[in-house]
PDB file of N, CA and C in Angstrom:
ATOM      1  N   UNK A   1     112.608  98.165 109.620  1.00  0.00           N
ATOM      2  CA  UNK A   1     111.503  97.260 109.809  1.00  0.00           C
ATOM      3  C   UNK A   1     111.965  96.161 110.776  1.00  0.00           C
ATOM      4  N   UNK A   2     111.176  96.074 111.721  1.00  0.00           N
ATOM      5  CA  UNK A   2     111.588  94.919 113.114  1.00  0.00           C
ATOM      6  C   UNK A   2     111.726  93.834 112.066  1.00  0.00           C
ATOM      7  N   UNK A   3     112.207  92.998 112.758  1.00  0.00           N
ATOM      8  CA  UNK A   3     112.828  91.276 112.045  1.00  0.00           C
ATOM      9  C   UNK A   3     111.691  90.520 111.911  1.00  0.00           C
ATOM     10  N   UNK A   4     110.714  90.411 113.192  1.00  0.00           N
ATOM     11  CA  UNK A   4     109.310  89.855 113.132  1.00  0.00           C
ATOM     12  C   UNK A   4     108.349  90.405 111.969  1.00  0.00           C
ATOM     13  N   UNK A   5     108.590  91.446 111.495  1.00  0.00           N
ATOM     14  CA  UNK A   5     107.525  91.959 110.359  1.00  0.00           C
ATOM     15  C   UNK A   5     107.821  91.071 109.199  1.00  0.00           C
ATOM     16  N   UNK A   6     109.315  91.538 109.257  1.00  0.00           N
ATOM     17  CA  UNK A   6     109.847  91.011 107.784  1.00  0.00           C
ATOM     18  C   UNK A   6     109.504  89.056 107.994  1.00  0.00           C
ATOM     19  N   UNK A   7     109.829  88.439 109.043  1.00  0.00           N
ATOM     20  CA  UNK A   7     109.484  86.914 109.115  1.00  0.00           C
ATOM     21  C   UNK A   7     107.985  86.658 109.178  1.00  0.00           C
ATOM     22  N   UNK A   8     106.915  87.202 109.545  1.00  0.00           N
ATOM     23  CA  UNK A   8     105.913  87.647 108.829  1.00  0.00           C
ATOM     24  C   UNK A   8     105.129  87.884 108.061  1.00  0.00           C
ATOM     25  N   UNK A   9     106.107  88.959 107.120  1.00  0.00           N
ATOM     26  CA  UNK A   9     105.707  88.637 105.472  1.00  0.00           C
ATOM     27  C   UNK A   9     105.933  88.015 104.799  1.00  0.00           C
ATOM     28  N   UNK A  10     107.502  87.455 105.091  1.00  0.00           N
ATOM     29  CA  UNK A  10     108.206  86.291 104.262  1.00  0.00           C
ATOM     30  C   UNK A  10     106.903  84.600 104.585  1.00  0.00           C
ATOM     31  N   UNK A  11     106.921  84.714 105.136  1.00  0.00           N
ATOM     32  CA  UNK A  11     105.685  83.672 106.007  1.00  0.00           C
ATOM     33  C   UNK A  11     104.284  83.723 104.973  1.00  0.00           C
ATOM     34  N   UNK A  12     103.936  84.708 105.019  1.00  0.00           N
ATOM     35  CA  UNK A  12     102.521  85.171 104.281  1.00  0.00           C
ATOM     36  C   UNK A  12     102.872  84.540 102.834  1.00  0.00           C
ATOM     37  N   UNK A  13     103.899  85.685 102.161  1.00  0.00           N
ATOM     38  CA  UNK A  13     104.209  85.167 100.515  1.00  0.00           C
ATOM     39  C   UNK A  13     104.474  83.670 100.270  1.00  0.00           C
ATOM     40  N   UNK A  14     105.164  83.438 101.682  1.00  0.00           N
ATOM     41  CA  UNK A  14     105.450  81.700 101.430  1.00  0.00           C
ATOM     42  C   UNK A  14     104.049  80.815 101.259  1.00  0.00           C
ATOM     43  N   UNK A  15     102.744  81.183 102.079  1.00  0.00           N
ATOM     44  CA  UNK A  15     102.046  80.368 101.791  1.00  0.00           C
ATOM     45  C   UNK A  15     101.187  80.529 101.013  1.00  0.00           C
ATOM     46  N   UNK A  16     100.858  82.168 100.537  1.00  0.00           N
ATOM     47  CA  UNK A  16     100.065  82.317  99.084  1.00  0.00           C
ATOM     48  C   UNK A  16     100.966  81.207  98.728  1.00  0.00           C
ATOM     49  N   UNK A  17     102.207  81.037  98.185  1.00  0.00           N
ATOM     50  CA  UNK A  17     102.384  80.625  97.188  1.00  0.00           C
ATOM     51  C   UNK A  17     102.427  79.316  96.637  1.00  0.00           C
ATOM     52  N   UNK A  18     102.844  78.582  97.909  1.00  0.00           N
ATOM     53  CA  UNK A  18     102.560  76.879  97.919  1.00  0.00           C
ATOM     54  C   UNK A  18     100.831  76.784  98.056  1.00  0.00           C
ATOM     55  N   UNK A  19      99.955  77.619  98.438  1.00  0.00           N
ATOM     56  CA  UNK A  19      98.676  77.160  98.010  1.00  0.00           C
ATOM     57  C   UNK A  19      98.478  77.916  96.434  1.00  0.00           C
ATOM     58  N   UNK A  20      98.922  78.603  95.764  1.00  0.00           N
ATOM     59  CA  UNK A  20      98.566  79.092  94.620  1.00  0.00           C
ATOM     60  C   UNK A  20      99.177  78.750  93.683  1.00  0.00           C
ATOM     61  N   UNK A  21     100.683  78.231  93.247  1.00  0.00           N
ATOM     62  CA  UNK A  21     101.628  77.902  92.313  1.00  0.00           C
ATOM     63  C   UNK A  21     101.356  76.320  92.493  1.00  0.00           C
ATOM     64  N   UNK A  22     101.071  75.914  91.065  1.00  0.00           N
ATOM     65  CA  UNK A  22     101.381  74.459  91.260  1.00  0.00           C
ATOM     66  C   UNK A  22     102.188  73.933  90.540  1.00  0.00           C
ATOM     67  N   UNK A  23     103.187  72.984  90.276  1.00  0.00           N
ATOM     68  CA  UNK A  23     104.271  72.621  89.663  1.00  0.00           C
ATOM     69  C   UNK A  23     103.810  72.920  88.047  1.00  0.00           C
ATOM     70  N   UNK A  24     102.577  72.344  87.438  1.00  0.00           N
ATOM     71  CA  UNK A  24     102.417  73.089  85.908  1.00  0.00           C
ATOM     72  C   UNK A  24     102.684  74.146  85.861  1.00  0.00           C
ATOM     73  N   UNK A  25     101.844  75.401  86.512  1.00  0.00           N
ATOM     74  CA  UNK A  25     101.797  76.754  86.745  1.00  0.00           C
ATOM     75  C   UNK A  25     102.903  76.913  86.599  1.00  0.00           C
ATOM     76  N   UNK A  26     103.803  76.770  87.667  1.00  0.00           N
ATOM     77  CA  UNK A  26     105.360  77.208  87.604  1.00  0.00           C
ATOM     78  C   UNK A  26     105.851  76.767  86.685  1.00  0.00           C
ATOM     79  N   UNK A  27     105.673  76.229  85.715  1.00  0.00           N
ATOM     80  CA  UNK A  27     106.403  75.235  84.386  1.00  0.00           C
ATOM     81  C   UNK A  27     105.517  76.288  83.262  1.00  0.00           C
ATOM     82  N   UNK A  28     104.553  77.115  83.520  1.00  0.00           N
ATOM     83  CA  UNK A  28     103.764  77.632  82.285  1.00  0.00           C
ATOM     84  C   UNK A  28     104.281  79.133  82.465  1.00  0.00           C
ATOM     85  N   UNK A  29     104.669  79.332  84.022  1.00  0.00           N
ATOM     86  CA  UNK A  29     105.135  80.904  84.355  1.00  0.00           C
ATOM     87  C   UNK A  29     106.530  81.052  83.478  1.00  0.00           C
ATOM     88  N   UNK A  30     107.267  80.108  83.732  1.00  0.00           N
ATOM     89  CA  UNK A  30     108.446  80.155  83.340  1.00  0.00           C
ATOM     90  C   UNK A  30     109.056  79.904  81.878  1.00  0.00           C
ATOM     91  N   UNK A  31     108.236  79.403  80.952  1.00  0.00           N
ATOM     92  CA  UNK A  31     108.316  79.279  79.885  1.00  0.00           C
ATOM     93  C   UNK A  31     107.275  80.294  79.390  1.00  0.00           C
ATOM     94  N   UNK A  32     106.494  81.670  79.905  1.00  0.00           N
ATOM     95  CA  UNK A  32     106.067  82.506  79.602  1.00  0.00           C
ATOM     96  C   UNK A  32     107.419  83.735  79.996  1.00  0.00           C
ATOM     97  N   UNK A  33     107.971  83.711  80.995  1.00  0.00           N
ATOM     98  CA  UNK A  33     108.521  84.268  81.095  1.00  0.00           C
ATOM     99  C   UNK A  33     110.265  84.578  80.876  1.00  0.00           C
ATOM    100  N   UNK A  34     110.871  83.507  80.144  1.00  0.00           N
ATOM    101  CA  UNK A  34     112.282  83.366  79.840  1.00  0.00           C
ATOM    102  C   UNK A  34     112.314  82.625  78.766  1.00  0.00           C
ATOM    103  N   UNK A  35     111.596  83.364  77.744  1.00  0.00           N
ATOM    104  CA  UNK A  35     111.443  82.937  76.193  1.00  0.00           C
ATOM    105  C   UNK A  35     112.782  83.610  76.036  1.00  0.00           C
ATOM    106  N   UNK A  36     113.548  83.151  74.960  1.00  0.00           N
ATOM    107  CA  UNK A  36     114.291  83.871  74.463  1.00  0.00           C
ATOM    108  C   UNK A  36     114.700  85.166  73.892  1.00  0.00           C
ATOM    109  N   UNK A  37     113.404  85.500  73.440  1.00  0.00           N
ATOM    110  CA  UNK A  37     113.105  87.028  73.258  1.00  0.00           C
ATOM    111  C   UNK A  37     113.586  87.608  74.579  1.00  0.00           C
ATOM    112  N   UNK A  38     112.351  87.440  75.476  1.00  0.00           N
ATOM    113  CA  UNK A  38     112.185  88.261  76.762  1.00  0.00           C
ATOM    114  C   UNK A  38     113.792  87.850  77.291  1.00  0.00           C
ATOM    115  N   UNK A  39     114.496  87.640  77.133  1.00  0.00           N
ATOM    116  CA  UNK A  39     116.165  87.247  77.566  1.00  0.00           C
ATOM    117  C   UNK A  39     116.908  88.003  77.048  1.00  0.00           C
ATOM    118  N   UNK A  40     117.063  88.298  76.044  1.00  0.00           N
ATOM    119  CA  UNK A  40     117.261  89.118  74.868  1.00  0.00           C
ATOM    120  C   UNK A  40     117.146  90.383  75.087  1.00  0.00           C
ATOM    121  N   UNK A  41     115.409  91.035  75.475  1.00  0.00           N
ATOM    122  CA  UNK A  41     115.166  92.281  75.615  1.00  0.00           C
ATOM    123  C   UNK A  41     115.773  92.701  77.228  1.00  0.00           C
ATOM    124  N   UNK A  42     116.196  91.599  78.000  1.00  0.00           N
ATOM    125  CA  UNK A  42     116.410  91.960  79.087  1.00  0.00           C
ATOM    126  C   UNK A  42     117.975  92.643  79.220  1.00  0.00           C
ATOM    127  N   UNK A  43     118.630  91.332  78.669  1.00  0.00           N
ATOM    128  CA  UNK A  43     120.386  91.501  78.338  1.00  0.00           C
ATOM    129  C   UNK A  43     120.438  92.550  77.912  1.00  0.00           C
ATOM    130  N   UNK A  44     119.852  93.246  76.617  1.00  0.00           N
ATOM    131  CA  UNK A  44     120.061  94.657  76.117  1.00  0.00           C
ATOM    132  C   UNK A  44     119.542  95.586  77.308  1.00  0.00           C
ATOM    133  N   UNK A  45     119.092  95.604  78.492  1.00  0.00           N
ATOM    134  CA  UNK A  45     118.177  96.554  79.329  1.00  0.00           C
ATOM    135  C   UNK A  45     119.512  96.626  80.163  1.00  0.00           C
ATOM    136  N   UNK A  46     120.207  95.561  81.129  1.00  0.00           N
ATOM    137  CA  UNK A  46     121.095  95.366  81.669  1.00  0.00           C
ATOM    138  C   UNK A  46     122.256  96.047  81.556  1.00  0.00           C
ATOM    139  N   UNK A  47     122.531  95.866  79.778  1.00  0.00           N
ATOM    140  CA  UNK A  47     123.749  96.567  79.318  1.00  0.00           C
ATOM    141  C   UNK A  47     123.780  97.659  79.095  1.00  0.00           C
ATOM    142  N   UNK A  48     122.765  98.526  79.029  1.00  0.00           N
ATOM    143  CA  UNK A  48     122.521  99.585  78.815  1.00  0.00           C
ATOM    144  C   UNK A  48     122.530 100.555  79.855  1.00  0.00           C
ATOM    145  N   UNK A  49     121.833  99.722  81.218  1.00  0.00           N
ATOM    146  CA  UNK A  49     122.208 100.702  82.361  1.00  0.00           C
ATOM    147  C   UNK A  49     123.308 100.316  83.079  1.00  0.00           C
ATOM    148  N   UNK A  50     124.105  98.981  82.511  1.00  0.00           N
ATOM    149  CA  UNK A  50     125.782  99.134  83.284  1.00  0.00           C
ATOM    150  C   UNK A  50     126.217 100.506  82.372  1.00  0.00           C
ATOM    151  N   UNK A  51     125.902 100.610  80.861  1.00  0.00           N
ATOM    152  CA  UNK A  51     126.550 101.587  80.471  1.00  0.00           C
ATOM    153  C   UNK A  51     126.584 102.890  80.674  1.00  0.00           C
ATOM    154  N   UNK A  52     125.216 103.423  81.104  1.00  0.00           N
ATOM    155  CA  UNK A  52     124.716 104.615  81.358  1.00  0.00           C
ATOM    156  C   UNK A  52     124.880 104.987  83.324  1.00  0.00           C
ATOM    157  N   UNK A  53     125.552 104.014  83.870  1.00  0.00           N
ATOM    158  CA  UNK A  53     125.945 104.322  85.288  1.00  0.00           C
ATOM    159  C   UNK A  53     127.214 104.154  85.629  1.00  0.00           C
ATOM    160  N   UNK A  54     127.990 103.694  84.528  1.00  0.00           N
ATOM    161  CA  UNK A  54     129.001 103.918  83.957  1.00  0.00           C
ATOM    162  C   UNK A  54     129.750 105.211  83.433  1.00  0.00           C
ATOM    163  N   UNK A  55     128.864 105.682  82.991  1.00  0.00           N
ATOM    164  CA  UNK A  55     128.987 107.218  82.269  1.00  0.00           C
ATOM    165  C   UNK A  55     128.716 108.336  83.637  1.00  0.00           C
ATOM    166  N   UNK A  56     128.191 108.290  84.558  1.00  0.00           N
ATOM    167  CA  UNK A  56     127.842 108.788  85.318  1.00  0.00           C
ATOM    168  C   UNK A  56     126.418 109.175  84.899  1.00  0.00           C
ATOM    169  N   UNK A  57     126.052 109.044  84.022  1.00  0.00           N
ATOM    170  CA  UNK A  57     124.157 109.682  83.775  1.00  0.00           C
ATOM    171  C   UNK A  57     124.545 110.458  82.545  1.00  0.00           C
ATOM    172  N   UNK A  58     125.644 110.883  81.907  1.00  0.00           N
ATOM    173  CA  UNK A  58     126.064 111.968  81.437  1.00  0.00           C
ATOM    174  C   UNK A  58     126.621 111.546  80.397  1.00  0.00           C
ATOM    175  N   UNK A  59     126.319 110.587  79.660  1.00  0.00           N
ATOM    176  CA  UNK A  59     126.615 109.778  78.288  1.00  0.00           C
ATOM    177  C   UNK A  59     127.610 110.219  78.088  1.00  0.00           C
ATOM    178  N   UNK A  60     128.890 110.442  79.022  1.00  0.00           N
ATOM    179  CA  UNK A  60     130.300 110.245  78.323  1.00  0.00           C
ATOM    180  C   UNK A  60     131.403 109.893  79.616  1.00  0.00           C
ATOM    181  N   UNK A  61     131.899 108.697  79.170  1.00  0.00           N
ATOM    182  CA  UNK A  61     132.512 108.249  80.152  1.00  0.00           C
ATOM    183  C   UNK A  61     133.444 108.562  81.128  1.00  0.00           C
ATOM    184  N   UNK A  62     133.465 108.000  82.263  1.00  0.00           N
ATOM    185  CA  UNK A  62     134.218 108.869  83.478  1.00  0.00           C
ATOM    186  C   UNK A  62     135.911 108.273  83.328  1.00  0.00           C
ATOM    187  N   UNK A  63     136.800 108.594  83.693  1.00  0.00           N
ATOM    188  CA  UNK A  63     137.857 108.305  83.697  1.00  0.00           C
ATOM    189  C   UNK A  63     138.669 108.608  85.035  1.00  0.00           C
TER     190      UNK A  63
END
């Protein structure tokens, strides 16, 4: 992808977002989204596929 596309889109998302996010919003996104739970269910997601790419796919470890 040429450099101009990508500065472009980066451009576009930048200004949805300063016209659409407003400092509450971002304070209501983020305490919707990094509850402790959802941290929790993530850490276990994480560890699970260091473990399983670890293994090679093949649930028993490579050596």
């Amino acid at each position: 992808m040429p450099y101009s596309e990508v500065k472009a889109i980066a451009k576009s998302i930048a200004t949805w977002t300063w016209k659409k996010i407003t400092p509450q919003g971002l304070r209501e996104l983020i305490e919707r989204t990094h509850s402790p739970e959802k941290q929790r269910e993530r850490g276990k997601l994480a560890t699970n596929q260091a473990e399983f790419a670890n293994t090679g796919g093949k649930g028993q470890r490579r050596i």
